[in-house]
Protein backbone atom coordinates (compact mmCIF):
# COMPACT_ATOMS: atom_id res chain seq x y z
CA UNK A 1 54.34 -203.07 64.65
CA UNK A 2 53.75 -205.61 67.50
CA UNK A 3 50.27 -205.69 69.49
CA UNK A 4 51.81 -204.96 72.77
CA UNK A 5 48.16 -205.79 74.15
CA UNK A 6 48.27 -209.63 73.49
CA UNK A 7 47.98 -212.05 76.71
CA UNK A 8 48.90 -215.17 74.48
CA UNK A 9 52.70 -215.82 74.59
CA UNK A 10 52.04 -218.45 71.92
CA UNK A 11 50.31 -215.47 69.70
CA UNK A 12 52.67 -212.90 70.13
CA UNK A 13 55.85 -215.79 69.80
CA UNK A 14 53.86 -216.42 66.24
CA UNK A 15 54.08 -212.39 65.57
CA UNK A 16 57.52 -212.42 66.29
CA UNK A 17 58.80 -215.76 64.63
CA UNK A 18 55.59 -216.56 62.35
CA UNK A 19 57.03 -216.49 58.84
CA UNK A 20 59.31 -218.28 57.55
CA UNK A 21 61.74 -216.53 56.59
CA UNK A 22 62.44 -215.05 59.67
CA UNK A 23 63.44 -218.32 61.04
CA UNK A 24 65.89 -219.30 58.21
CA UNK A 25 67.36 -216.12 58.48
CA UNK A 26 68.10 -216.88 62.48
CA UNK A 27 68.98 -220.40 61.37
CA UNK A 28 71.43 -218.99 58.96
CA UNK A 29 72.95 -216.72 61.62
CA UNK A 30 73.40 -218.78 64.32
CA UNK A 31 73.48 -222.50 62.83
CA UNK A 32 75.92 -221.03 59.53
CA UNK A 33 77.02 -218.07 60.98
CA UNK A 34 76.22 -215.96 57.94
CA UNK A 35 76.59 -212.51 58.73
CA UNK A 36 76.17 -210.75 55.28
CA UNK A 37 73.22 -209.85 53.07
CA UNK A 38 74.49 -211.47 50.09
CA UNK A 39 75.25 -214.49 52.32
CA UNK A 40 71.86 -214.75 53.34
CA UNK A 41 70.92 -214.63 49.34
CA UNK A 42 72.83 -217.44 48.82
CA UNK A 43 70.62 -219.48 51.01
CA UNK A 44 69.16 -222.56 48.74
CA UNK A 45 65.34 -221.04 49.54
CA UNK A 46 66.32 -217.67 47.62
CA UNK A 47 64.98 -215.27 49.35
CA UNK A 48 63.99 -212.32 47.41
CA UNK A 49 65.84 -209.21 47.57
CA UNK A 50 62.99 -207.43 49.32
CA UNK A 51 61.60 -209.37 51.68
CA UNK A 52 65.33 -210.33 53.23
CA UNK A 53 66.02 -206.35 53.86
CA UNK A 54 62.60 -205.97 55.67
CA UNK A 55 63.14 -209.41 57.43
CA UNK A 56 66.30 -208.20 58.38
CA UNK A 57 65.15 -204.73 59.50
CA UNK A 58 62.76 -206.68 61.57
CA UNK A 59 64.77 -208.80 63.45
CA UNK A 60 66.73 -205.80 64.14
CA UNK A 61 64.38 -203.53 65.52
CA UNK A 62 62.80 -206.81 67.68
CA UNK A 63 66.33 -207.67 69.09
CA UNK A 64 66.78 -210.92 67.44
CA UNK A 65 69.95 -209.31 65.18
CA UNK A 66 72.12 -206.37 65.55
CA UNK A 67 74.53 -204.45 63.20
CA UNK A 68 78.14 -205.03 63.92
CA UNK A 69 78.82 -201.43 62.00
CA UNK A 70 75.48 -199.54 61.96
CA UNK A 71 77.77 -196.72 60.64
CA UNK A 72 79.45 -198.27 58.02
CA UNK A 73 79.06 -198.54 54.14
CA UNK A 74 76.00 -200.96 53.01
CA UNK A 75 78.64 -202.97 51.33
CA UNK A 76 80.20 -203.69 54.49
CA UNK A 77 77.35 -204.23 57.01
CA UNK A 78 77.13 -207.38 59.09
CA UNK A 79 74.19 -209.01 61.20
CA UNK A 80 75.41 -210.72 64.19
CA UNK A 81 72.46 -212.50 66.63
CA UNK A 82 71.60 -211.34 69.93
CA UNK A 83 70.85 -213.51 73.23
CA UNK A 84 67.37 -213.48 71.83
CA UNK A 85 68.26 -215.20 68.54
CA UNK A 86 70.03 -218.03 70.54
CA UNK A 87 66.95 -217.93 72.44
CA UNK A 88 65.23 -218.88 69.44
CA UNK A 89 67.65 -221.85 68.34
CA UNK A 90 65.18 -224.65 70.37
CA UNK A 91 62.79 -223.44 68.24
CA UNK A 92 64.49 -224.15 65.21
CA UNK A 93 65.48 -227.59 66.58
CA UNK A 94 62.76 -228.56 67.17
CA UNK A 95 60.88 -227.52 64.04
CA UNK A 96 63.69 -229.37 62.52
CA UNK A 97 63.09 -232.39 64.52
CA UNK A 98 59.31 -232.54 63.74
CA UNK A 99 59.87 -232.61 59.72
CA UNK A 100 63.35 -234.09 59.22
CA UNK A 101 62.13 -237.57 58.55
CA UNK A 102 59.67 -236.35 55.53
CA UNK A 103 62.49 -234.75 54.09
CA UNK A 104 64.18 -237.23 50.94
CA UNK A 105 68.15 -237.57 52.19
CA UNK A 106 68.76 -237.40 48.21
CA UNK A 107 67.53 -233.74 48.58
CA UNK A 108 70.10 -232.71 51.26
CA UNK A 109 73.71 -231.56 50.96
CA UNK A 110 76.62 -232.92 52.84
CA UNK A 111 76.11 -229.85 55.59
CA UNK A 112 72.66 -230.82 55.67
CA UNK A 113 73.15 -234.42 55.86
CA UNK A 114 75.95 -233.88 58.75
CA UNK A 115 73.67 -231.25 60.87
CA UNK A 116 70.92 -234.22 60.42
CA UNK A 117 72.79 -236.96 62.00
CA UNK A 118 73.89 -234.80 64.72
CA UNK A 119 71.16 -233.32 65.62
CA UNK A 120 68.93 -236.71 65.85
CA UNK A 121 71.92 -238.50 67.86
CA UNK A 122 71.90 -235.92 70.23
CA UNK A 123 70.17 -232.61 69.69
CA UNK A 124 70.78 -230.89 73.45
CA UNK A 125 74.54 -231.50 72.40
CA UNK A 126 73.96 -230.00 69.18
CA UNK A 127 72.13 -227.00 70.63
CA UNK A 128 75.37 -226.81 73.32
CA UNK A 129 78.02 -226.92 70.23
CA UNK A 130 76.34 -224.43 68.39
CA UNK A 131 75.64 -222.02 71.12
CA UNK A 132 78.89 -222.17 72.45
CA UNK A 133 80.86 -222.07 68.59
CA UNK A 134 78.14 -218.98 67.27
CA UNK A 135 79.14 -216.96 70.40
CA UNK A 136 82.95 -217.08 69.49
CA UNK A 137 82.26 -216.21 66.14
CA UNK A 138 80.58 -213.47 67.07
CA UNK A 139 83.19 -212.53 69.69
CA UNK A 140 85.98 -213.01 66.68
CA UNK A 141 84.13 -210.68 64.52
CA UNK A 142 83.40 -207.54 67.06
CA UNK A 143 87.71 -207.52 67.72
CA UNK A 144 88.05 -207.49 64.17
């Protein structure tokens, strides 16, 4: 799937987090902790049906996600991040940081409007909170 040939880290970081919806899928995971497929349908971009189960299969075989229950029924199944999709959460920050302020606050939700002022008072803290809250949710799902 991947070149494994490249020498640019910048061109194979593009392979691996390039499209879009690859990155509001990690955002989803580790910012909203959505763990579900029809969670991640819900998201306000609408994903199509399609593309989200080969995003998803992606990010899987990559590393970025992992099933909780890779044996249980489809119904059921649940995405949880890896190390490598917190690893990707500057990333989103900071893609976040560079558009924000083009973005009309009438078009954002409360959640949105919350995550904004947080993240522009003080994003490392932001990053920190999130890290540290996504890791115990995903340590509260695996006991149950």
């Amino acid at each position: 799937m991947l070149d494994t040939k490249r020498t640019c880290a910048i061109a194979y970081s593009i392979d691996l987090l390039g499209d879009k919806w690859s990155l509001l899928i990690l955002r989803d995971v580790v910012i909203h902790k959505k763990s579900r497929f029809k969670e991640f349908r819900s998201s306000k971009e609408k994903i199509a049906t399609n593309i989200l189960t080969n995003r998803l299969k992606f990010l899987v075989e990559e590393g970025f996600l992992e099933l909780l229950d890779p044996q249980g029924f489809k119904k059921n199944k649940q995405y949880i991040g890896t190390k490598r999709a917190l690893s990707a959460l500057p990333i989103i920050i900071e893609l976040y940081l560079f558009s924000i302020h083009s973005i009309d606050e009438s078009k954002l939700n409360d959640s949105q409007m919350r995550i904004k002022k947080e993240i522009l008072k003080d994003h490392k803290s932001f990053h920190n909170r999130v890290s540290e809250e996504y890791l115990k949710f995903v340590m509260e799902l695996k006991e149950v």
